[in-house]
C-alpha atoms as a PDB file:
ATOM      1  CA  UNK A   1     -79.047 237.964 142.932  1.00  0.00           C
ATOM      2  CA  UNK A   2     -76.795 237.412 139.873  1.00  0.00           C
ATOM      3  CA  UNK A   3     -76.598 240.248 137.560  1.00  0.00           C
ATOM      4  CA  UNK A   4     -78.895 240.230 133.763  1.00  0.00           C
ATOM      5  CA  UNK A   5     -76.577 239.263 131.301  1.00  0.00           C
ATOM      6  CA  UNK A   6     -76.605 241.245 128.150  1.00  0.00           C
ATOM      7  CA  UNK A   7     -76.635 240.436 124.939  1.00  0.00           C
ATOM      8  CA  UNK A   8     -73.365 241.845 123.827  1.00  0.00           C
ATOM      9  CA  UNK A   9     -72.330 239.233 126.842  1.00  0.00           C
ATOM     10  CA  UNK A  10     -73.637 236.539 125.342  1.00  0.00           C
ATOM     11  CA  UNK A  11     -72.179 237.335 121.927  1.00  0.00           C
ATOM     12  CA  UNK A  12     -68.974 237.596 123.178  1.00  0.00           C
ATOM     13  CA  UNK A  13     -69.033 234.079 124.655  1.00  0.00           C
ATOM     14  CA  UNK A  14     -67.764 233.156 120.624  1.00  0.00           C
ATOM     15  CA  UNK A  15     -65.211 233.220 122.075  1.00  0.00           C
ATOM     16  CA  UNK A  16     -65.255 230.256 124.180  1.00  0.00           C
ATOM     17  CA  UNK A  17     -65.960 228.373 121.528  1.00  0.00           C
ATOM     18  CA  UNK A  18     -62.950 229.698 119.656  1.00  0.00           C
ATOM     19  CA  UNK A  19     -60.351 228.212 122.027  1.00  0.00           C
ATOM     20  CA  UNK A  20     -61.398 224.692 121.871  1.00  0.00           C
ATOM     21  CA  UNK A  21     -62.183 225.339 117.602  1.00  0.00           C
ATOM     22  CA  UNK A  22     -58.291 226.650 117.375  1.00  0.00           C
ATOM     23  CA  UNK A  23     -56.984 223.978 119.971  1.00  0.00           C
ATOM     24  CA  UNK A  24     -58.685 221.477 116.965  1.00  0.00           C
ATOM     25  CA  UNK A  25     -56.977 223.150 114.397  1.00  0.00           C
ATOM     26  CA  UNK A  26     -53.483 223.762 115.718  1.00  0.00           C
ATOM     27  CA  UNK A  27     -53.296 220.190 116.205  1.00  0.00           C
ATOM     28  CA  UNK A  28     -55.163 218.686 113.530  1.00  0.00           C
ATOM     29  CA  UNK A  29     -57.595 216.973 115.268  1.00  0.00           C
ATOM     30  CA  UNK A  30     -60.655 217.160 112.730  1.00  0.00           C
ATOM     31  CA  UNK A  31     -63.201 218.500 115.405  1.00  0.00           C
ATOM     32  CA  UNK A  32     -63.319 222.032 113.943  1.00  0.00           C
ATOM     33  CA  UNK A  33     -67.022 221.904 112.101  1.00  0.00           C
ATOM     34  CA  UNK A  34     -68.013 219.307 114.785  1.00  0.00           C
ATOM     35  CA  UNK A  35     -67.382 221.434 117.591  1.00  0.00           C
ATOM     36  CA  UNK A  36     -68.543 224.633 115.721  1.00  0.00           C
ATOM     37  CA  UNK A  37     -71.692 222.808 114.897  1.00  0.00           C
ATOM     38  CA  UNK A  38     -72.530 221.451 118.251  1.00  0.00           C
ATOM     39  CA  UNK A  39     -72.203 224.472 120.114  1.00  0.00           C
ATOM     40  CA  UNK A  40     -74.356 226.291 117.527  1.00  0.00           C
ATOM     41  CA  UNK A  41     -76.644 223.492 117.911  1.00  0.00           C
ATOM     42  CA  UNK A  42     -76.919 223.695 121.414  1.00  0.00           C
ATOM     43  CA  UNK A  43     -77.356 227.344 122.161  1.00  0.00           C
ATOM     44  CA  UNK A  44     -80.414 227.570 119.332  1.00  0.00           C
ATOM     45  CA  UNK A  45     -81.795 224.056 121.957  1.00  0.00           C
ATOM     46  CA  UNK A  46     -81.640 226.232 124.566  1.00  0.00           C
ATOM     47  CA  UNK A  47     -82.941 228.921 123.568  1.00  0.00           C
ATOM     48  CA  UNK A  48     -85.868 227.206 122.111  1.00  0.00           C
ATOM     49  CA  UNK A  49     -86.933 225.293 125.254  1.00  0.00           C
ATOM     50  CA  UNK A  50     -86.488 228.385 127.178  1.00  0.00           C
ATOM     51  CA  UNK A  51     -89.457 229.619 125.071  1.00  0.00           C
ATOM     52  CA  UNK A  52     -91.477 226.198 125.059  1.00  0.00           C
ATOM     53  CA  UNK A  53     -91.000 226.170 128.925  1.00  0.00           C
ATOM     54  CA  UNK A  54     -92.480 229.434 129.878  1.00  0.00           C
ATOM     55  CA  UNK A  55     -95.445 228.346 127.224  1.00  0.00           C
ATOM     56  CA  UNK A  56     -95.571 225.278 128.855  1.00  0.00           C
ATOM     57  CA  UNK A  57     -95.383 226.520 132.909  1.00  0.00           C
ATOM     58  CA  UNK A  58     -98.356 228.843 131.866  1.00  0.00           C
ATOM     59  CA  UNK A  59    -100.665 225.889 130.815  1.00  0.00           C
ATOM     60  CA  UNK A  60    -102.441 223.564 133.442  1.00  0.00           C
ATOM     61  CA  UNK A  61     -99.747 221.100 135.608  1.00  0.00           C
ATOM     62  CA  UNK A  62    -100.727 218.071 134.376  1.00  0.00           C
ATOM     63  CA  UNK A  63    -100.872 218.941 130.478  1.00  0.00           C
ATOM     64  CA  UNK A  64     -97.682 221.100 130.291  1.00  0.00           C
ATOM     65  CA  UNK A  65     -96.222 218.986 132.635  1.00  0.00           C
ATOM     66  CA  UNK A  66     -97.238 215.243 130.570  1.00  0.00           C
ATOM     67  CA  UNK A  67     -96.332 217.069 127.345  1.00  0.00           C
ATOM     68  CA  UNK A  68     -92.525 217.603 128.295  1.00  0.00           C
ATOM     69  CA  UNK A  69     -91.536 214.464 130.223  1.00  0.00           C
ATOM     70  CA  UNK A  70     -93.099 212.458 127.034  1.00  0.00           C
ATOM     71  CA  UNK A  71     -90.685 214.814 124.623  1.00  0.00           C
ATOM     72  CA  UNK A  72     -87.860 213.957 126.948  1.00  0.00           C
ATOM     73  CA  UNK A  73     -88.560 210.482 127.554  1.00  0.00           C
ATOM     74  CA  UNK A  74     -89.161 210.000 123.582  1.00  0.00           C
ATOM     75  CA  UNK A  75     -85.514 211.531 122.442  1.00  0.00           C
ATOM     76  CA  UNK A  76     -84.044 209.680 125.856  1.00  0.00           C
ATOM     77  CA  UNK A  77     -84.983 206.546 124.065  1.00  0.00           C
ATOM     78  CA  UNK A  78     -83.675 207.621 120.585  1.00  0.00           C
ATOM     79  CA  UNK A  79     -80.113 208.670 121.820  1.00  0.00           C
ATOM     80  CA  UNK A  80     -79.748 205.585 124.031  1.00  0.00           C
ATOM     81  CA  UNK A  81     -81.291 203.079 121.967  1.00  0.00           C
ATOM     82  CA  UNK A  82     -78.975 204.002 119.285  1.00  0.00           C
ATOM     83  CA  UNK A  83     -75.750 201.967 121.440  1.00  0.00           C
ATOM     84  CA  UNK A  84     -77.542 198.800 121.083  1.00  0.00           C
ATOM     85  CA  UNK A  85     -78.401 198.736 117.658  1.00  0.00           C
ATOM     86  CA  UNK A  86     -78.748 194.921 116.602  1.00  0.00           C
ATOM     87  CA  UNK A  87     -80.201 193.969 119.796  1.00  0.00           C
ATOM     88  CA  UNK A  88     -84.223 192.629 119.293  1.00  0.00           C
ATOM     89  CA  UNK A  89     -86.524 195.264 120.724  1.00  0.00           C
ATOM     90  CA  UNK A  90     -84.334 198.046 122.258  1.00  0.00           C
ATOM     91  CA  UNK A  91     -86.324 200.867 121.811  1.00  0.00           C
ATOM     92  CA  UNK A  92     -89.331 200.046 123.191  1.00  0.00           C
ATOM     93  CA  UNK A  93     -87.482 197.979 126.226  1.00  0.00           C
ATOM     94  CA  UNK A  94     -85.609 201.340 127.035  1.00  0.00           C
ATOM     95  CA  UNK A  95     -88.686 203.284 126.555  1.00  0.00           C
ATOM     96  CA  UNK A  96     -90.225 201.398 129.091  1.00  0.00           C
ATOM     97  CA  UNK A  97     -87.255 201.296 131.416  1.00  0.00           C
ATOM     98  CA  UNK A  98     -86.893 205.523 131.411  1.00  0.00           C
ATOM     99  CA  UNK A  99     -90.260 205.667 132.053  1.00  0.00           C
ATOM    100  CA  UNK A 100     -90.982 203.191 134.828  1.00  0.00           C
ATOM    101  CA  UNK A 101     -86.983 204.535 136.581  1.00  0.00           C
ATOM    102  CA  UNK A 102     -88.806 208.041 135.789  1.00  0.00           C
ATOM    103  CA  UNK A 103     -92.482 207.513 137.156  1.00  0.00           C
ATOM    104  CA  UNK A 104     -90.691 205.802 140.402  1.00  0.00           C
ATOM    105  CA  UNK A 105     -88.478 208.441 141.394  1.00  0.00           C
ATOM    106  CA  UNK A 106     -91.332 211.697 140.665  1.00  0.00           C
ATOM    107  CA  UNK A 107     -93.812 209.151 142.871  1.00  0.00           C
ATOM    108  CA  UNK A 108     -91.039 209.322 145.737  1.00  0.00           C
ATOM    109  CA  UNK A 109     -90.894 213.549 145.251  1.00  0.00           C
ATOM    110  CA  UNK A 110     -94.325 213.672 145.275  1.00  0.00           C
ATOM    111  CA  UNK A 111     -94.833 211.641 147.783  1.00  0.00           C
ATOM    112  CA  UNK A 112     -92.161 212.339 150.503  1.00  0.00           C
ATOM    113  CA  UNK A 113     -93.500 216.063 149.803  1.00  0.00           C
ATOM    114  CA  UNK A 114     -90.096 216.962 148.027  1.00  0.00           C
ATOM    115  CA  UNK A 115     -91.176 219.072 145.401  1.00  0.00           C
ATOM    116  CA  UNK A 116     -95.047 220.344 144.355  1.00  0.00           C
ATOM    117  CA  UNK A 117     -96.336 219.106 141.531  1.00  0.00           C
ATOM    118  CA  UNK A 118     -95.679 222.370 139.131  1.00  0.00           C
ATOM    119  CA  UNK A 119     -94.326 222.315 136.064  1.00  0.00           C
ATOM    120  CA  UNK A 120     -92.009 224.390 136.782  1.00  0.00           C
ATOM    121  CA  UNK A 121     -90.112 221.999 139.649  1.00  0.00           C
ATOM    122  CA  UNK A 122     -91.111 218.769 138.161  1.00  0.00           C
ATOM    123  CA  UNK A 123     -90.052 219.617 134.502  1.00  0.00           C
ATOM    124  CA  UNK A 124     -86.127 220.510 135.608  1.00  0.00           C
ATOM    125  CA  UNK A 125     -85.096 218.118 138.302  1.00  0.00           C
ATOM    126  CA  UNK A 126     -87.491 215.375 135.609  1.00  0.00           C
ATOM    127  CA  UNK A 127     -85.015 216.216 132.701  1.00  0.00           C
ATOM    128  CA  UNK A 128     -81.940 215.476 134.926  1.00  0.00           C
ATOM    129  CA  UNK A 129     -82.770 212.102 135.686  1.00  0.00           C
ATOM    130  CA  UNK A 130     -84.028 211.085 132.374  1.00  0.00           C
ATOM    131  CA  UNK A 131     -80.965 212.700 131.400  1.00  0.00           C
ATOM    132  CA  UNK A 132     -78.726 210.768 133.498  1.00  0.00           C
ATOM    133  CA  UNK A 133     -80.389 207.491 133.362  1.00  0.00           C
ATOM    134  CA  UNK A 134     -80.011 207.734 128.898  1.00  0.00           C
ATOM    135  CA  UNK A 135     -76.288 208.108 129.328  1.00  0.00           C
ATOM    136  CA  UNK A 136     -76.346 205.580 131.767  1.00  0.00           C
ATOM    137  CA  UNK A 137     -78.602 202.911 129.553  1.00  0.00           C
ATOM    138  CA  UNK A 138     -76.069 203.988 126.606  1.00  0.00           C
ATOM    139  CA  UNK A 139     -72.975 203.344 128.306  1.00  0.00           C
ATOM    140  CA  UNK A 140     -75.015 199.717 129.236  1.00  0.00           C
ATOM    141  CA  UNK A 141     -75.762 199.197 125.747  1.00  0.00           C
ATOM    142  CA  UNK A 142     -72.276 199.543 124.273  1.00  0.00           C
ATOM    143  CA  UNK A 143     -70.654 197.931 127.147  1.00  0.00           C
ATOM    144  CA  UNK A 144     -72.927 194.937 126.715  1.00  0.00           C
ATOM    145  CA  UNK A 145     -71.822 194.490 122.936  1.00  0.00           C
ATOM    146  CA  UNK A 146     -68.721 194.629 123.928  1.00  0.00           C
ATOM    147  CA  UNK A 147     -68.034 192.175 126.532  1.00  0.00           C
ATOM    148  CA  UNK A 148     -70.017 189.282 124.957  1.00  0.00           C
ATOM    149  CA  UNK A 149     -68.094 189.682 122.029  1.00  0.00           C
ATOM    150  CA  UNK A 150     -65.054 189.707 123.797  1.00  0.00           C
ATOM    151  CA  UNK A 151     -65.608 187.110 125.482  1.00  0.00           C
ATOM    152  CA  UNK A 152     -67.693 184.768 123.113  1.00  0.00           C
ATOM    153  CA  UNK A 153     -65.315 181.895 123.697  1.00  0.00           C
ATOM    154  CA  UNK A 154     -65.461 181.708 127.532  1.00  0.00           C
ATOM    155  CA  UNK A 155     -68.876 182.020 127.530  1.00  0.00           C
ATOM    156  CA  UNK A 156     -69.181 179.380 124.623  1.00  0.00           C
ATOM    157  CA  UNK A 157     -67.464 177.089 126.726  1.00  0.00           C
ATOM    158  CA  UNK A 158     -68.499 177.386 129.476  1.00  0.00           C
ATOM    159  CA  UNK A 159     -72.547 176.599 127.933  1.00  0.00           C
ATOM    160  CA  UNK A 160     -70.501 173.518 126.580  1.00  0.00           C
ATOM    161  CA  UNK A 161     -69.763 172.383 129.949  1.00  0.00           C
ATOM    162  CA  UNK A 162     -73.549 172.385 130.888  1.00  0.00           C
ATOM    163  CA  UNK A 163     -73.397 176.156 132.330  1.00  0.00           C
ATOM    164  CA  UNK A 164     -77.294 178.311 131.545  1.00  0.00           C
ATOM    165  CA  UNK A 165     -77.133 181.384 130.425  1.00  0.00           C
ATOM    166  CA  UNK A 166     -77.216 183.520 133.618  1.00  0.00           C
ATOM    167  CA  UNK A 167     -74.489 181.668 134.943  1.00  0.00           C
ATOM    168  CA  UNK A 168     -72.434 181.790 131.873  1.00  0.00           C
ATOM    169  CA  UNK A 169     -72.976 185.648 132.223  1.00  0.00           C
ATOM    170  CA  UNK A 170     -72.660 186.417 135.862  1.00  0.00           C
ATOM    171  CA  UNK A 171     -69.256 188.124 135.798  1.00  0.00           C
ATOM    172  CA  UNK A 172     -69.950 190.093 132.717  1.00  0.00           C
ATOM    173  CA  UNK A 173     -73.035 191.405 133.977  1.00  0.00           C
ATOM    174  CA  UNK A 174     -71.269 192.573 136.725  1.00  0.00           C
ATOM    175  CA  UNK A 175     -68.430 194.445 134.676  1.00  0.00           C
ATOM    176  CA  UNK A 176     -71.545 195.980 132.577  1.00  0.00           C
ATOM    177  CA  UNK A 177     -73.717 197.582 135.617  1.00  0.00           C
ATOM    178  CA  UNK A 178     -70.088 198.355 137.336  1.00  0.00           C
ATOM    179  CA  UNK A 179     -69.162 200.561 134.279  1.00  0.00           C
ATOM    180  CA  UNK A 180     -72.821 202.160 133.486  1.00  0.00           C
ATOM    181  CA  UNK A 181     -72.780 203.406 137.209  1.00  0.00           C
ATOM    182  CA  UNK A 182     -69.097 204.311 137.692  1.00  0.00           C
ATOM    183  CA  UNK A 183     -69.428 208.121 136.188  1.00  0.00           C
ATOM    184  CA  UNK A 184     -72.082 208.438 139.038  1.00  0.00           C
ATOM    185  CA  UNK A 185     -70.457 206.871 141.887  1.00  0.00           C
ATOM    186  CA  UNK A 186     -67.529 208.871 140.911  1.00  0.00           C
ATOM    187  CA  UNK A 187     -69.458 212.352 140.958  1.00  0.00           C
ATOM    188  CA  UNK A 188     -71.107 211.696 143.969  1.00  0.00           C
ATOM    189  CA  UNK A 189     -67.981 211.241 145.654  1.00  0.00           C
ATOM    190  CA  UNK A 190     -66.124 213.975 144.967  1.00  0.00           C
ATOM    191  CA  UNK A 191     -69.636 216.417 145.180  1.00  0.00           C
ATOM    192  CA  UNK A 192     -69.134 219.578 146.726  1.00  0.00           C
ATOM    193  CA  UNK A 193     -65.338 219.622 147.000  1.00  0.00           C
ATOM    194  CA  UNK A 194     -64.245 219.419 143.519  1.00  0.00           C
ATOM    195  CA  UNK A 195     -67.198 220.769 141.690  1.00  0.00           C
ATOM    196  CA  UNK A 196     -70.264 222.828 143.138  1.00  0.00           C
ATOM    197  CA  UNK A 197     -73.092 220.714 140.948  1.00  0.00           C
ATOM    198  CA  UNK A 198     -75.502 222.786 138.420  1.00  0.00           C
ATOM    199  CA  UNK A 199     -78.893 222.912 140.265  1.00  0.00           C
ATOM    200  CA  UNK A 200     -77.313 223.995 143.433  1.00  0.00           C
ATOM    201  CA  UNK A 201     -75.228 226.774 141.686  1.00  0.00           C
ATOM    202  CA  UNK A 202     -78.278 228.193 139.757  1.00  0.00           C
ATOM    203  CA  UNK A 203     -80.117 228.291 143.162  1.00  0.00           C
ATOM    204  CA  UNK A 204     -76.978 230.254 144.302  1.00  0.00           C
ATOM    205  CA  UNK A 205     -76.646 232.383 141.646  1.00  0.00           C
ATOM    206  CA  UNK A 206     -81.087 233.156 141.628  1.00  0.00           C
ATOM    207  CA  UNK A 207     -80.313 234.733 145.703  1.00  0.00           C
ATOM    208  CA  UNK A 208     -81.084 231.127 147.384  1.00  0.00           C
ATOM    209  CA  UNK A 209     -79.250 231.139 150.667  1.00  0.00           C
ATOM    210  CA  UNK A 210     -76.583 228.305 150.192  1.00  0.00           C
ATOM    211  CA  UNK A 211     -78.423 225.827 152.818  1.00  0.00           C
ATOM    212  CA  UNK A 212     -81.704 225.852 151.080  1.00  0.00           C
ATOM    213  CA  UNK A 213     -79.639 224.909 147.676  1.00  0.00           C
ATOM    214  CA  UNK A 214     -77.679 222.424 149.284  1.00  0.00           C
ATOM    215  CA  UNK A 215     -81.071 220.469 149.986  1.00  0.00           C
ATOM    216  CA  UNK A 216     -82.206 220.463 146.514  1.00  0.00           C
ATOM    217  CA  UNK A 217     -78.511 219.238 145.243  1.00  0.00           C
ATOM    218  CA  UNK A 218     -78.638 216.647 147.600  1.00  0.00           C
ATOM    219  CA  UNK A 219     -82.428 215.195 146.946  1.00  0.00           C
ATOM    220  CA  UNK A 220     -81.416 215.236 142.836  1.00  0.00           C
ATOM    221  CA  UNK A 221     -77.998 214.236 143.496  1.00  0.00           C
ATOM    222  CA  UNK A 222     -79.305 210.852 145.347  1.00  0.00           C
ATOM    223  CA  UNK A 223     -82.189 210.572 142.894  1.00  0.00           C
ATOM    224  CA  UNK A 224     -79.917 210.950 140.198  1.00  0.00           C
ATOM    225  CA  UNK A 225     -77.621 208.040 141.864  1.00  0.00           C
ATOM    226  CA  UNK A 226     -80.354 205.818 142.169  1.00  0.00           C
ATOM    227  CA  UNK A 227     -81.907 206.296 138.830  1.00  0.00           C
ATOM    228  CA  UNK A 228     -79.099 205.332 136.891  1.00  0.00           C
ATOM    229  CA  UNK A 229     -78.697 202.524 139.280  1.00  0.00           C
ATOM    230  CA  UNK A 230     -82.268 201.242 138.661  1.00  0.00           C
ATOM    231  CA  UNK A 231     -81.513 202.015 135.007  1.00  0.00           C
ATOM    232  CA  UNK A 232     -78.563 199.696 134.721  1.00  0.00           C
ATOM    233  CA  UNK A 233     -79.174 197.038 136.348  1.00  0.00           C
ATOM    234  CA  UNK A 234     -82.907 196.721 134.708  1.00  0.00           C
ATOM    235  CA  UNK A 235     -80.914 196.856 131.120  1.00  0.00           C
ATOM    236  CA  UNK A 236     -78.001 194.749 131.830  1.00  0.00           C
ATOM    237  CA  UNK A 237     -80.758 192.055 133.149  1.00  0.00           C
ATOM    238  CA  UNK A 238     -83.422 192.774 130.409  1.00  0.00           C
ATOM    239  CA  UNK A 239     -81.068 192.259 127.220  1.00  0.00           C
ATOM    240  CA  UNK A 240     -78.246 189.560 128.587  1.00  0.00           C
ATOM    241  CA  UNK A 241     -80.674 186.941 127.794  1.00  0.00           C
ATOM    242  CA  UNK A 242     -80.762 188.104 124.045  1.00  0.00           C
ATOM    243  CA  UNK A 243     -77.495 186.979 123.121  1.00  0.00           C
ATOM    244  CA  UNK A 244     -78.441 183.332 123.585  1.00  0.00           C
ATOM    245  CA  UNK A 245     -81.443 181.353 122.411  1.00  0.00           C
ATOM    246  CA  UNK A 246     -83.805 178.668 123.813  1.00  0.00           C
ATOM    247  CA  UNK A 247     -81.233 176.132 123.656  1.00  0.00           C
ATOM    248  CA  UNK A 248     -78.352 177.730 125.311  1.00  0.00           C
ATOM    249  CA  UNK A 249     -76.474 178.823 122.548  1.00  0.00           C
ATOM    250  CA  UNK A 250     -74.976 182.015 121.984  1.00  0.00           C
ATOM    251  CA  UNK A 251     -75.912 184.592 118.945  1.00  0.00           C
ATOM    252  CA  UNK A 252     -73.615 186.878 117.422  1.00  0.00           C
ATOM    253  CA  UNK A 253     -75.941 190.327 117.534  1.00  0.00           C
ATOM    254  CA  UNK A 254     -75.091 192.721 114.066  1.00  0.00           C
ATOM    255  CA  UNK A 255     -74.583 195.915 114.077  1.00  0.00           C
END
């Protein structure tokens, strides 16, 4: 069982924070107040959903449980819409696409009789793949914008030359789901031998025998892998087809 950590502890871990803050400085980088900020930022997040989550475990599963996935799902969508500004309907499209990725993989849980319906299992492992699969639709986004305008005069030519759309776009959508899923594929390699992974070091560190932790790393490492697979792909697919209209032409999307 890991030790209580105080509250001088946690004070002192300013200084954490410091070395990256004087790094900044010493070489002029102009991250100072951002990284100051951020880290601010994110200890007064955590400490606030520490106290919404033991409000929420104490209220009936299916109310606490509805009332956080919706928060997460809702700011999932905000952050990763946010890389494809300029593209028609984004937000909603990625709401939908977190939630049906989401609803899939918590059926599977639930159903393969992974975890118990509790807010308290469902909530975590819930916020790591909605997580995961917003960094993944983000990375999608960007990508997307990126390659089509790179590449607007291949593609234009190759509609000239009586290619559709999907054709046209075949090896670009490839390069975009390659890149949104390459952070993943990476980690999942490499799990276990060059980093011990968060949920399965928490288990560790709460007196679960290292066995019983490896289990629960592997079921949200793989659901994790597939999620931002699912998330991808369903993206890349969805919003290809905006950058041309009904006749085959190609659009130039605005920031």
């Amino acid at each position: 069982m890991a030790p209580e950590i105080s509250n001088l502890s946690m004070f002192l871990l300013i200084f954490f924070v410091l070395i990256p803050v004087s790094l900044s400085y010493i070489y002029a980088l102009g991250l100072s107040k951002s990284i100051a900020w951020s880290s601010f930022r994110g200890v007064v997040q955590l400490f606030l959903i520490g106290y919404i989550l033991t409000y929420l475990f104490s209220l009936p599963p299916l109310v606490g449980i509805s009332f956080m996935l919706t928060v997460m799902v809702t700011v999932a969508t905000f952050h990763a819409s946010k890389k494809g500004t300029g593209i028609p309907y984004v937000r909603p499209v990625v709401f939908l696409v977190i939630v049906g990725v989401q609803l899939l993989i918590l059926a599977m849980w639930l159903g393969f009789n992974i975890i118990g319906f509790e807010p308290e299992q469902v909530i975590p492992m819930s916020g790591m793949v909605i997580g995961n699969s917003m960094v993944a639709i983000g990375l999608a986004l960007e990508r997307m914008k990126n390659e089509f305008r790179e590449a607007k005069g291949k593609i234009v030519a190759a509609l000239a030359l009586g290619a559709k759309p999907e054709h046209a776009s075949t090896i670009l959508v490839r390069r975009i789901v390659k890149a949104a899923m390459i952070p993943n594929v990476d980690g999942l390699k490499t799990v276990g031998l060059v980093q011990l992974p968060g949920m399965m070091t928490g288990l560790i560190l709460g007196g679960v025998a290292p066995i019983e932790a490896i289990r629960y790393q592997i079921v949200i490492s793989l659901s994790i892998f597939a999620s931002v697979s699912m998330a991808a792909m369903l993206v890349t697919i969805i919003f290809y087809r905006f950058f041309f209209n009904k006749n085959y032409q190609m659009l130039t999307i605005e920031e």
